[in-house]
N, C-alpha and C. Protein backbone atom coordinates (compact mmCIF):
# COMPACT_ATOMS: atom_id res chain seq x y z
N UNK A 1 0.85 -1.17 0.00
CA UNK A 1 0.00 0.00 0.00
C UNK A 1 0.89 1.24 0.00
N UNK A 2 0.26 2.37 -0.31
CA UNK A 2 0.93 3.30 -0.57
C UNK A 2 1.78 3.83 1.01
N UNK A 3 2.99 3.99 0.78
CA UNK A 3 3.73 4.61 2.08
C UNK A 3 3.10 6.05 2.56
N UNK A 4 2.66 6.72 2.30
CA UNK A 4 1.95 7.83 2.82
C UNK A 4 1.10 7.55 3.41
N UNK A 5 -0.13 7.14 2.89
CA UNK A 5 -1.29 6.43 3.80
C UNK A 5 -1.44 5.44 4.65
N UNK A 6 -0.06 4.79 4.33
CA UNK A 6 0.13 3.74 6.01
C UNK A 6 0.80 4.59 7.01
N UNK A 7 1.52 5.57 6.47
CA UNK A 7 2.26 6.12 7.82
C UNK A 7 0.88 7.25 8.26
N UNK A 8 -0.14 7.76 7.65
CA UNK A 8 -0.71 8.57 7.58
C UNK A 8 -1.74 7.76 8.97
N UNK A 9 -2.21 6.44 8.44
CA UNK A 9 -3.21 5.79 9.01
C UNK A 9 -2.60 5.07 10.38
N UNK A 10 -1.70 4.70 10.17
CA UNK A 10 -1.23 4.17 11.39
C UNK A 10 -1.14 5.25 12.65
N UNK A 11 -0.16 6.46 12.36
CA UNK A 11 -0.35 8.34 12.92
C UNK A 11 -1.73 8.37 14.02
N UNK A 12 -2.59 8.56 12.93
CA UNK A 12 -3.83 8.95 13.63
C UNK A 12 -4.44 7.69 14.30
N UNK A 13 -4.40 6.50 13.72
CA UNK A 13 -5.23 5.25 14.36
C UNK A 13 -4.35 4.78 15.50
N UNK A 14 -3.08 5.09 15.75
CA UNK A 14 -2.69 4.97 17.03
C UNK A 14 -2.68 6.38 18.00
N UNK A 15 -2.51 7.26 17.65
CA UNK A 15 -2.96 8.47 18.10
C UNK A 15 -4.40 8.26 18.92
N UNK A 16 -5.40 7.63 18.25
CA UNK A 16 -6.49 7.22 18.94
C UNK A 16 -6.33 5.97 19.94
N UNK A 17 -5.66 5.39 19.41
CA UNK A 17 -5.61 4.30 21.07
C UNK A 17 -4.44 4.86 21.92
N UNK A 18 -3.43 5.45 21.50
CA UNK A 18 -2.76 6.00 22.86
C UNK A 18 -3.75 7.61 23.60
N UNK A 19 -5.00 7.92 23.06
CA UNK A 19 -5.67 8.57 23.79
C UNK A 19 -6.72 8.30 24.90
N UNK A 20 -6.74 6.38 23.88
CA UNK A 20 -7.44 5.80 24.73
C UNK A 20 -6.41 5.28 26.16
N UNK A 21 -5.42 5.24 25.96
CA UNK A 21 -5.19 4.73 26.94
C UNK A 21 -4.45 5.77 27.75
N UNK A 22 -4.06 7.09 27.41
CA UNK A 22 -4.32 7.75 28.66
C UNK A 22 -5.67 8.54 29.25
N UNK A 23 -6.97 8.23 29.28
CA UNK A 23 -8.26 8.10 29.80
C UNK A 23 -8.11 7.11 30.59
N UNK A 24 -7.68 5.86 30.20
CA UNK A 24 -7.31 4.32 31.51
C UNK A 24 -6.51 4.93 32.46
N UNK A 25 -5.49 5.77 32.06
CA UNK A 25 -4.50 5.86 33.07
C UNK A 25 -4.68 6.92 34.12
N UNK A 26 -5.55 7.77 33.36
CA UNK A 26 -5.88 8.71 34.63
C UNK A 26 -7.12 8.62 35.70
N UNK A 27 -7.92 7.65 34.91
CA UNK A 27 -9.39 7.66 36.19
C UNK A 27 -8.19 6.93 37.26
N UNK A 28 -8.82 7.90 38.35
CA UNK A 28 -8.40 7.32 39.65
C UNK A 28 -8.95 5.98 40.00
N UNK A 29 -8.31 5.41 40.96
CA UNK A 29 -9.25 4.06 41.62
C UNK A 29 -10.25 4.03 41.85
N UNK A 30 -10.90 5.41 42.90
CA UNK A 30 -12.28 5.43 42.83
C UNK A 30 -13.58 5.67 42.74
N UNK A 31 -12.76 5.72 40.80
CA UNK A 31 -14.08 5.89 39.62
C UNK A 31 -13.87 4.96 38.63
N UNK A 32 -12.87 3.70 39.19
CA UNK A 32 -12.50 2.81 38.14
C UNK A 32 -13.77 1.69 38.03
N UNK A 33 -14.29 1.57 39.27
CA UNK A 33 -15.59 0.58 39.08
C UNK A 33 -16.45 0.91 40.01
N UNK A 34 -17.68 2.27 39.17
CA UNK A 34 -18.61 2.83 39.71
C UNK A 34 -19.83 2.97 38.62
N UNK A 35 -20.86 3.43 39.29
CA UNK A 35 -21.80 3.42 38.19
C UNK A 35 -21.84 3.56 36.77
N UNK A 36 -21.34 4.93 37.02
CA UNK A 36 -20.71 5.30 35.50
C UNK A 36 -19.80 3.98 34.64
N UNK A 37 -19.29 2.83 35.45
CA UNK A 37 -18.85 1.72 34.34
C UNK A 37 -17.49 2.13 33.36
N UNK A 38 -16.82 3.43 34.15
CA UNK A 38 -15.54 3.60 33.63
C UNK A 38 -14.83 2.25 32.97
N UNK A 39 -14.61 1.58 33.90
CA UNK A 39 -13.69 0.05 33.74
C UNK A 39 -14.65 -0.29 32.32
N UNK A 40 -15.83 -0.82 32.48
CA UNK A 40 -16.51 -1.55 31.81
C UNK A 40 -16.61 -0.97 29.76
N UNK A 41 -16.71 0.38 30.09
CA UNK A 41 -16.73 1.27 29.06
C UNK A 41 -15.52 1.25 28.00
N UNK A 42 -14.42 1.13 28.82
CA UNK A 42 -12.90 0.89 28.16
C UNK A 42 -12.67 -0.38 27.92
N UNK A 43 -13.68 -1.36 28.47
CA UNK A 43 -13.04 -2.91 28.06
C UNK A 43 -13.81 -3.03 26.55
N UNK A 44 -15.21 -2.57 26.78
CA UNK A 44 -15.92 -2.32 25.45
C UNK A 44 -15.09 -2.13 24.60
N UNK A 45 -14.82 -0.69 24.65
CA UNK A 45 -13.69 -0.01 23.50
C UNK A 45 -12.51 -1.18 22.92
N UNK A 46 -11.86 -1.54 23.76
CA UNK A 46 -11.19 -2.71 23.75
C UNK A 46 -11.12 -4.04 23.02
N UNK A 47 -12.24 -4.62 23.55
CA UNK A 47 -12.67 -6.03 22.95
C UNK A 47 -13.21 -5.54 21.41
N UNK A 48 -13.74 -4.29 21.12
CA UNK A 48 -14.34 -4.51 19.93
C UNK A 48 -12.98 -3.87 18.76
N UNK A 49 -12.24 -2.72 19.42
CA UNK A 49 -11.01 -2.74 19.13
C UNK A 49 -9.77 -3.87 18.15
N UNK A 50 -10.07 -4.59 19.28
CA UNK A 50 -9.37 -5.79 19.20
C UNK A 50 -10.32 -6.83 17.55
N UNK A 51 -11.91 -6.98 18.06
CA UNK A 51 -12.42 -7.38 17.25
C UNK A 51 -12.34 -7.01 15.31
N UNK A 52 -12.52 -5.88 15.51
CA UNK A 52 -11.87 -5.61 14.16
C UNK A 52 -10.97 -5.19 13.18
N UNK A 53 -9.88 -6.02 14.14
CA UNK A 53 -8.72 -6.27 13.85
C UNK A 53 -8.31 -7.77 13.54
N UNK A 54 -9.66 -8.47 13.74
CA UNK A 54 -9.18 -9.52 12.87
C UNK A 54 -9.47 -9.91 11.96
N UNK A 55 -8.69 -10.80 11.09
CA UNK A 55 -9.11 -10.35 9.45
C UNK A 55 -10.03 -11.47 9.22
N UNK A 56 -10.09 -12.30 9.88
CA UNK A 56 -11.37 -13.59 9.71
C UNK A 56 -12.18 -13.41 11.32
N UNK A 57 -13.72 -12.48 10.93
CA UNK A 57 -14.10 -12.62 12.54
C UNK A 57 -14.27 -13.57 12.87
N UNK A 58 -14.45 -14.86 12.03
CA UNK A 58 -14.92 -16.49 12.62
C UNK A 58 -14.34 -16.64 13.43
N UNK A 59 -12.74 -16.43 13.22
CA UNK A 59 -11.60 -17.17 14.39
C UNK A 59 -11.47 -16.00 15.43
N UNK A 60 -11.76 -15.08 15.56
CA UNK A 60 -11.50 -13.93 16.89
C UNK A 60 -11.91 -14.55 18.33
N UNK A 61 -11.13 -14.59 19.25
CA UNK A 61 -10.64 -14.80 20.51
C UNK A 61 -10.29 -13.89 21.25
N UNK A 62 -10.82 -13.82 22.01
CA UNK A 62 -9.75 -12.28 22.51
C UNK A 62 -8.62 -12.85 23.89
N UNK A 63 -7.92 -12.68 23.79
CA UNK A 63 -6.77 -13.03 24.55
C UNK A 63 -6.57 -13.16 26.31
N UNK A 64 -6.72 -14.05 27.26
CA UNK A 64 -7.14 -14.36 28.61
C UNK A 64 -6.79 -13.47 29.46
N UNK A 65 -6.88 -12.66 30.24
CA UNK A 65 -8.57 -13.09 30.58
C UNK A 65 -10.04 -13.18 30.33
N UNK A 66 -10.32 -12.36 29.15
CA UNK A 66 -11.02 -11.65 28.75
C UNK A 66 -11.97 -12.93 27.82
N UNK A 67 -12.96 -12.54 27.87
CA UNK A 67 -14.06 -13.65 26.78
C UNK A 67 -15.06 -13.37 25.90
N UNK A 68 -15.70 -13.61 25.37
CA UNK A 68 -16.48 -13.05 24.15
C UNK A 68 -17.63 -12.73 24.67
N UNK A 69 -18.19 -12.63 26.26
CA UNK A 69 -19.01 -11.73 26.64
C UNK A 69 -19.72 -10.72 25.53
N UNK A 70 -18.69 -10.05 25.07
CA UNK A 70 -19.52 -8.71 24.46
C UNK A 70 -20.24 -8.67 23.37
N UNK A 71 -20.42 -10.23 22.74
CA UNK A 71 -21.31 -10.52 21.69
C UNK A 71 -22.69 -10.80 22.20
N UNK A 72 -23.13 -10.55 23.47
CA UNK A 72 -24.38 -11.23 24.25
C UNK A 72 -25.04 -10.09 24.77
N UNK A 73 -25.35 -9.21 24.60
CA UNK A 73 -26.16 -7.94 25.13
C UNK A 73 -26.81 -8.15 26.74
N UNK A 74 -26.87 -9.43 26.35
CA UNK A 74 -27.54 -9.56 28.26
C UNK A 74 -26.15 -10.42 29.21
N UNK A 75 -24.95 -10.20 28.70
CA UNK A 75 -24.08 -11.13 29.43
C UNK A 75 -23.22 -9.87 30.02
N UNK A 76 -22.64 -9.52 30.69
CA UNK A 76 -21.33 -8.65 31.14
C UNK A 76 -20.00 -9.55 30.97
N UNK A 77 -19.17 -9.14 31.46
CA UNK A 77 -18.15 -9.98 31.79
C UNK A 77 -18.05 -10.51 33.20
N UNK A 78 -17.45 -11.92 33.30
CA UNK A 78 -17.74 -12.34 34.59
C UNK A 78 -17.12 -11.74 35.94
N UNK A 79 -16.42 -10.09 35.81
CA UNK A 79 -15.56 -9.64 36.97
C UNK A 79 -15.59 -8.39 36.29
N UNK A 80 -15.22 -7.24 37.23
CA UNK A 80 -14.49 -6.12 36.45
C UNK A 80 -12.79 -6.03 36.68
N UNK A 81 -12.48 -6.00 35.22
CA UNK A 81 -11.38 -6.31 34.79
C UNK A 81 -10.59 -4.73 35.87
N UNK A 82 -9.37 -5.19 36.28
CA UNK A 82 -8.01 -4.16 36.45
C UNK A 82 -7.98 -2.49 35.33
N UNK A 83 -7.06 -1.98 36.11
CA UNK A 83 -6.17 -1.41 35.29
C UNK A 83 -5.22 -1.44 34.53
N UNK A 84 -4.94 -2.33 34.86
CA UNK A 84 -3.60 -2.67 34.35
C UNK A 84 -3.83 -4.05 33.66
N UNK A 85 -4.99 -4.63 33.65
CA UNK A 85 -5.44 -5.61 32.71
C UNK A 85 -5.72 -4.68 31.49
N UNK A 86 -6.32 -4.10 31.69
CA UNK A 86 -6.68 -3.31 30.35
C UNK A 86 -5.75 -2.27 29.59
N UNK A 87 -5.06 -1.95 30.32
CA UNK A 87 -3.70 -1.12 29.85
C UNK A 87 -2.71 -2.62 28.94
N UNK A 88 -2.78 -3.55 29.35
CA UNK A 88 -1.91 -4.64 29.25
C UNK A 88 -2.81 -5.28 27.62
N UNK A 89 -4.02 -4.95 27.65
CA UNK A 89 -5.08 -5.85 26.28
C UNK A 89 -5.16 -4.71 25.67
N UNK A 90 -4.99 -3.35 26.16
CA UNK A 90 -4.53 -1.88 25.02
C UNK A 90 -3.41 -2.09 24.08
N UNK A 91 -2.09 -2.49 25.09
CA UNK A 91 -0.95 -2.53 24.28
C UNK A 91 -0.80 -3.45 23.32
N UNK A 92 -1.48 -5.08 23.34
CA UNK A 92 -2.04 -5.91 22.84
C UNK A 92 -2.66 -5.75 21.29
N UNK A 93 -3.14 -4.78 21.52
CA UNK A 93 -4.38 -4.30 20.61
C UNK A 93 -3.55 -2.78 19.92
N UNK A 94 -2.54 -2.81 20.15
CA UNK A 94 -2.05 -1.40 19.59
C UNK A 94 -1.14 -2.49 18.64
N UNK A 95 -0.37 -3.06 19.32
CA UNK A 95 1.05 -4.19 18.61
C UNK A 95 0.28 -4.22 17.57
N UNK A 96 -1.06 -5.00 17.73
CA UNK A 96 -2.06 -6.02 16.80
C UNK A 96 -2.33 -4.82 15.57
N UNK A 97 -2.64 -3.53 16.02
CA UNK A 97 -3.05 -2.95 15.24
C UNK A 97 -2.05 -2.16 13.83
N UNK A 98 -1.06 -2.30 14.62
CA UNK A 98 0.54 -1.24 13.94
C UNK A 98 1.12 -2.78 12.89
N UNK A 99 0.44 -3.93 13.36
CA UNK A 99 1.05 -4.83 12.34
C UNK A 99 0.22 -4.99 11.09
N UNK A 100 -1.27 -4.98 11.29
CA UNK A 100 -2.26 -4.94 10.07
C UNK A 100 -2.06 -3.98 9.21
N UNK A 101 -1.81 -2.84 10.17
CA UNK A 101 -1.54 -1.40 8.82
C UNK A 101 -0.42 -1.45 8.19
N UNK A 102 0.55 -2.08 8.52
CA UNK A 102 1.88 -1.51 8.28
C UNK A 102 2.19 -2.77 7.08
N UNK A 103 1.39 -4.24 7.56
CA UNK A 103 1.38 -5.35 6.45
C UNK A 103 0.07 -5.19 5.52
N UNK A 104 -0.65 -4.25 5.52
CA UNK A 104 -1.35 -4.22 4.80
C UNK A 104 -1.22 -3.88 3.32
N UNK A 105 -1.63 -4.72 2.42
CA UNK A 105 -1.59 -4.66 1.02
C UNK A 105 -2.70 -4.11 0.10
N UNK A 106 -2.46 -3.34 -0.87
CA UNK A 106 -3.83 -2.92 -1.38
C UNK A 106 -4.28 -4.18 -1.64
N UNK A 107 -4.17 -5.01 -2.20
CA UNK A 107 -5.39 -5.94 -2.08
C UNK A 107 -6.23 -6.73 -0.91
N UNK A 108 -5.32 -6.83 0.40
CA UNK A 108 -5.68 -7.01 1.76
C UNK A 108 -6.75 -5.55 1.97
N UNK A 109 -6.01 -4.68 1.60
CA UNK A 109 -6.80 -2.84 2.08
C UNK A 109 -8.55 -3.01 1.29
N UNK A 110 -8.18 -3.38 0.19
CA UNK A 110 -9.85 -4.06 -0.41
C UNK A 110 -10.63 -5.04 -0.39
N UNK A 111 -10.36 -6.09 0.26
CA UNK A 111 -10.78 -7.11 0.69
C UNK A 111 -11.66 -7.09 1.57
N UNK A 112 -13.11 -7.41 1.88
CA UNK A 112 -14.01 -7.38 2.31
C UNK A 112 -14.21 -8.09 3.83
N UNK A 113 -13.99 -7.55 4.83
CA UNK A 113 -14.01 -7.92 5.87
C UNK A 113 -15.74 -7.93 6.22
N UNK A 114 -16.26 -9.79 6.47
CA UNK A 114 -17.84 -9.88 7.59
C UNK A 114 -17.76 -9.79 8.47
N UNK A 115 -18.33 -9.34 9.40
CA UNK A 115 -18.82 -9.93 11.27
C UNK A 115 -19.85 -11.20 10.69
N UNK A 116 -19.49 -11.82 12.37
CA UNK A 116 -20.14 -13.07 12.39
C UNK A 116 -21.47 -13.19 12.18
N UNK A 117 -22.00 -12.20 12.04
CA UNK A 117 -23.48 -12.29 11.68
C UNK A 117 -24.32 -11.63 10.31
N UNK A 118 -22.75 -11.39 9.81
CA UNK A 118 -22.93 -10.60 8.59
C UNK A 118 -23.65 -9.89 8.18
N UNK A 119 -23.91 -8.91 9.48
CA UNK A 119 -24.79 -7.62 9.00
C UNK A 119 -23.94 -6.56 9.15
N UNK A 120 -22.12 -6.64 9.11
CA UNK A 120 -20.99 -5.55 8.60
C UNK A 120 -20.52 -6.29 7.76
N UNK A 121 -20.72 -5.99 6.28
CA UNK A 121 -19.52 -5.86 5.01
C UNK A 121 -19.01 -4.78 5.14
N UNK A 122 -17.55 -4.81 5.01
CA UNK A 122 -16.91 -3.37 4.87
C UNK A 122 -14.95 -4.06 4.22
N UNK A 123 -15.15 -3.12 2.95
CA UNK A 123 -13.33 -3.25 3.00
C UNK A 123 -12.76 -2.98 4.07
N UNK A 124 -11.36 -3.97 4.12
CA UNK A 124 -10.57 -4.09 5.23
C UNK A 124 -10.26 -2.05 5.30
N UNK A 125 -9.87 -1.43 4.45
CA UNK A 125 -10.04 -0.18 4.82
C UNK A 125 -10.85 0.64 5.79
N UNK A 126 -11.99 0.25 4.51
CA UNK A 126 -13.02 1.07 5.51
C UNK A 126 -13.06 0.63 6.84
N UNK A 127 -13.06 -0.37 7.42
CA UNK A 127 -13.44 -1.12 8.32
C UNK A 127 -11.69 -0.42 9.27
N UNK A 128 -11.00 -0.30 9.14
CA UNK A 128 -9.62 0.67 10.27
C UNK A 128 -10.39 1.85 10.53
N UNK A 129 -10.86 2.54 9.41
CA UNK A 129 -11.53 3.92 9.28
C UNK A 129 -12.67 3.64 10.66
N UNK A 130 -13.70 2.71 10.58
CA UNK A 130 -14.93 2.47 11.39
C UNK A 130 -14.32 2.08 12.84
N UNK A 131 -13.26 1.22 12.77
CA UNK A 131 -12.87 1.02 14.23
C UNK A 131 -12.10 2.34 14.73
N UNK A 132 -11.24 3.15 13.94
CA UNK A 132 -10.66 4.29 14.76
C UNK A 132 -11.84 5.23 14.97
N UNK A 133 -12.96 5.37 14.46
CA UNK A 133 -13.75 6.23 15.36
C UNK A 133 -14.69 5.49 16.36
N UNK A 134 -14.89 4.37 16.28
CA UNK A 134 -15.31 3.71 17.39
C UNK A 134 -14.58 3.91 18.95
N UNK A 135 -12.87 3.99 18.72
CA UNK A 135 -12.16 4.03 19.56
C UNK A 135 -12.41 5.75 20.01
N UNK A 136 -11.82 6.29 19.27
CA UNK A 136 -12.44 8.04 19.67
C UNK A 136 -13.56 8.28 20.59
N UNK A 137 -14.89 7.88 19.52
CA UNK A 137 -16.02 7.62 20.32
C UNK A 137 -16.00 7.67 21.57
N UNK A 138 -15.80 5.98 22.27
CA UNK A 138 -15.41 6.17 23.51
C UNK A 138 -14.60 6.46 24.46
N UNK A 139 -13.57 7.14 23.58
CA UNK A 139 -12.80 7.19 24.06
C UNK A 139 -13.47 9.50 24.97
N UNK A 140 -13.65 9.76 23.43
CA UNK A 140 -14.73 10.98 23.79
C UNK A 140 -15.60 10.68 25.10
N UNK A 141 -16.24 9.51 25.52
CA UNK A 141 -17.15 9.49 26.41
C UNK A 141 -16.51 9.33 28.21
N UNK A 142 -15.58 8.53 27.73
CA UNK A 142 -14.31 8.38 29.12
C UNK A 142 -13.83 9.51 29.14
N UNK A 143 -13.35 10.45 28.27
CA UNK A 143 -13.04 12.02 29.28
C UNK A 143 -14.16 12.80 29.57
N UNK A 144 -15.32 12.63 29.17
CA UNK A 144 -16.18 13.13 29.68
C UNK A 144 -16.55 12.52 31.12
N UNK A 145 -16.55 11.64 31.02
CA UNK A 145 -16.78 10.78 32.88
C UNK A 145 -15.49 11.65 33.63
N UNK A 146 -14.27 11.49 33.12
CA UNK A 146 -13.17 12.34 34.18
C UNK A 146 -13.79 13.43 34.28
N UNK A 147 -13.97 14.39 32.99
CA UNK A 147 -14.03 15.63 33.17
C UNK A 147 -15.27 16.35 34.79
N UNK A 148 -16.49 15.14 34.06
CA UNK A 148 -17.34 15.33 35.40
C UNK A 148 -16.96 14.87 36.77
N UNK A 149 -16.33 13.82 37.01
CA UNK A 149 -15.87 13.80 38.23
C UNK A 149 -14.54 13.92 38.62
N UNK A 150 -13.64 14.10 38.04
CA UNK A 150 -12.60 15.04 38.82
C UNK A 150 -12.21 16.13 38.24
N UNK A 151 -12.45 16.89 37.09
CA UNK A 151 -12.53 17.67 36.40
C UNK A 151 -11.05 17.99 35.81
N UNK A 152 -10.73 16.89 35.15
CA UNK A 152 -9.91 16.67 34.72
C UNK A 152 -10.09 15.50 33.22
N UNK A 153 -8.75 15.35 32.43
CA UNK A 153 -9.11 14.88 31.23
C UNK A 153 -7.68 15.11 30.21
N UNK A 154 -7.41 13.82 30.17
CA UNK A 154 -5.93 14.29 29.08
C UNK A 154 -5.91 15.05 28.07
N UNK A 155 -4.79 15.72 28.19
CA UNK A 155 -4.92 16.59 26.12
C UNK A 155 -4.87 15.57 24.83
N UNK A 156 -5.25 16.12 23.92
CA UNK A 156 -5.25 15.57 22.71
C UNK A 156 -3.74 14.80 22.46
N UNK A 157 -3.97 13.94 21.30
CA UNK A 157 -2.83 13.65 20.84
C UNK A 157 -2.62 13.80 19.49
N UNK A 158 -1.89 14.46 18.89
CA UNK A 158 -1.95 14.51 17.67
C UNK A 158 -1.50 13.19 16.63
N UNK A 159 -0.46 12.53 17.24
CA UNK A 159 0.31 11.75 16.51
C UNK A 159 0.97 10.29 17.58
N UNK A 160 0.63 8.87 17.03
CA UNK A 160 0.84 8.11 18.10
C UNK A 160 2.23 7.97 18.50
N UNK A 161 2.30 7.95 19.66
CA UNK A 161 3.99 7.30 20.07
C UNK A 161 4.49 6.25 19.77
N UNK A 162 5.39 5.45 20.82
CA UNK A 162 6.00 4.62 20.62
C UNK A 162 4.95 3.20 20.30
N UNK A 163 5.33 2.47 19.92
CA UNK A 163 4.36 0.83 19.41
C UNK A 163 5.26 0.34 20.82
């Protein structure tokens, strides 16, 4: 694929998960598992993160501790996960993500990625495009939880750091 638009896409699509993960790093302990569902909100982000990033959803697993809970609308997960569990399935999910873009081929980049229930077709493109604002998204909604309760909230990032 073209070298501009992988360094371009990788930039901003990790830019968005290292924003996500300083929102993890700053809720204090105790707003990490409270109503608001801080913890729970970022594992979301996370698992689905993770989810479409794989290039066959049939085989997606998400990596232990963690379980496919989030395909069940009436299931949670069986605990609320750490901080540092989820900082640890971030970095996971960043590695995972800096290797798809960076091996990505225009014909991989057009290739039609299903969900398991095949009500998402989307080129493997489009489909980076749909998960980095998914990640934003909530990631938008977790500084809004800081902002309201400690009134606080990381700055932007323009450009991702280190992999």
């Amino acid at each position: 694929m073209n070298d501009i638009l992988t360094k371009s896409l990788w930039q901003q699509f990790g830019a968005s998960i290292d924003m996500l993960k300083n929102a993890i790093v700053t809720c204090p302990d105790e707003h990490w598992d409270t109503k608001d569902d801080f913890w729970y909100l970022a594992y979301h982000t996370l698992f689905f993160l993770d989810y479409y990033l794989c290039l066959d959803a049939s085989t997606f697993a998400p990596p232990a501790p963690f379980t496919l809970s989030e395909f069940d609308e009436s299931e949670r997960p069986p605990r609320t996960y750490t901080k540092e569990e989820l900082i640890s399935y971030l970095e996971y999910c960043k590695t995972k993500c800096y290797s798809l873009i960076t091996e990505m081929t225009e014909e991989t980049a057009f290739t039609n990625w299903t969900n398991q229930s095949k009500t998402m077709v989307y080129p493997l493109i489009e489909l980076m495009m749909y998960n980095m604002r998914h990640v934003q998204h909530h990631t938008a909604q977790l500084n809004l939880l800081l902002r309201q309760n400690i009134n606080d909230a990381p700055d932007w990032v323009s450009m991702v750091g280190e992999v």
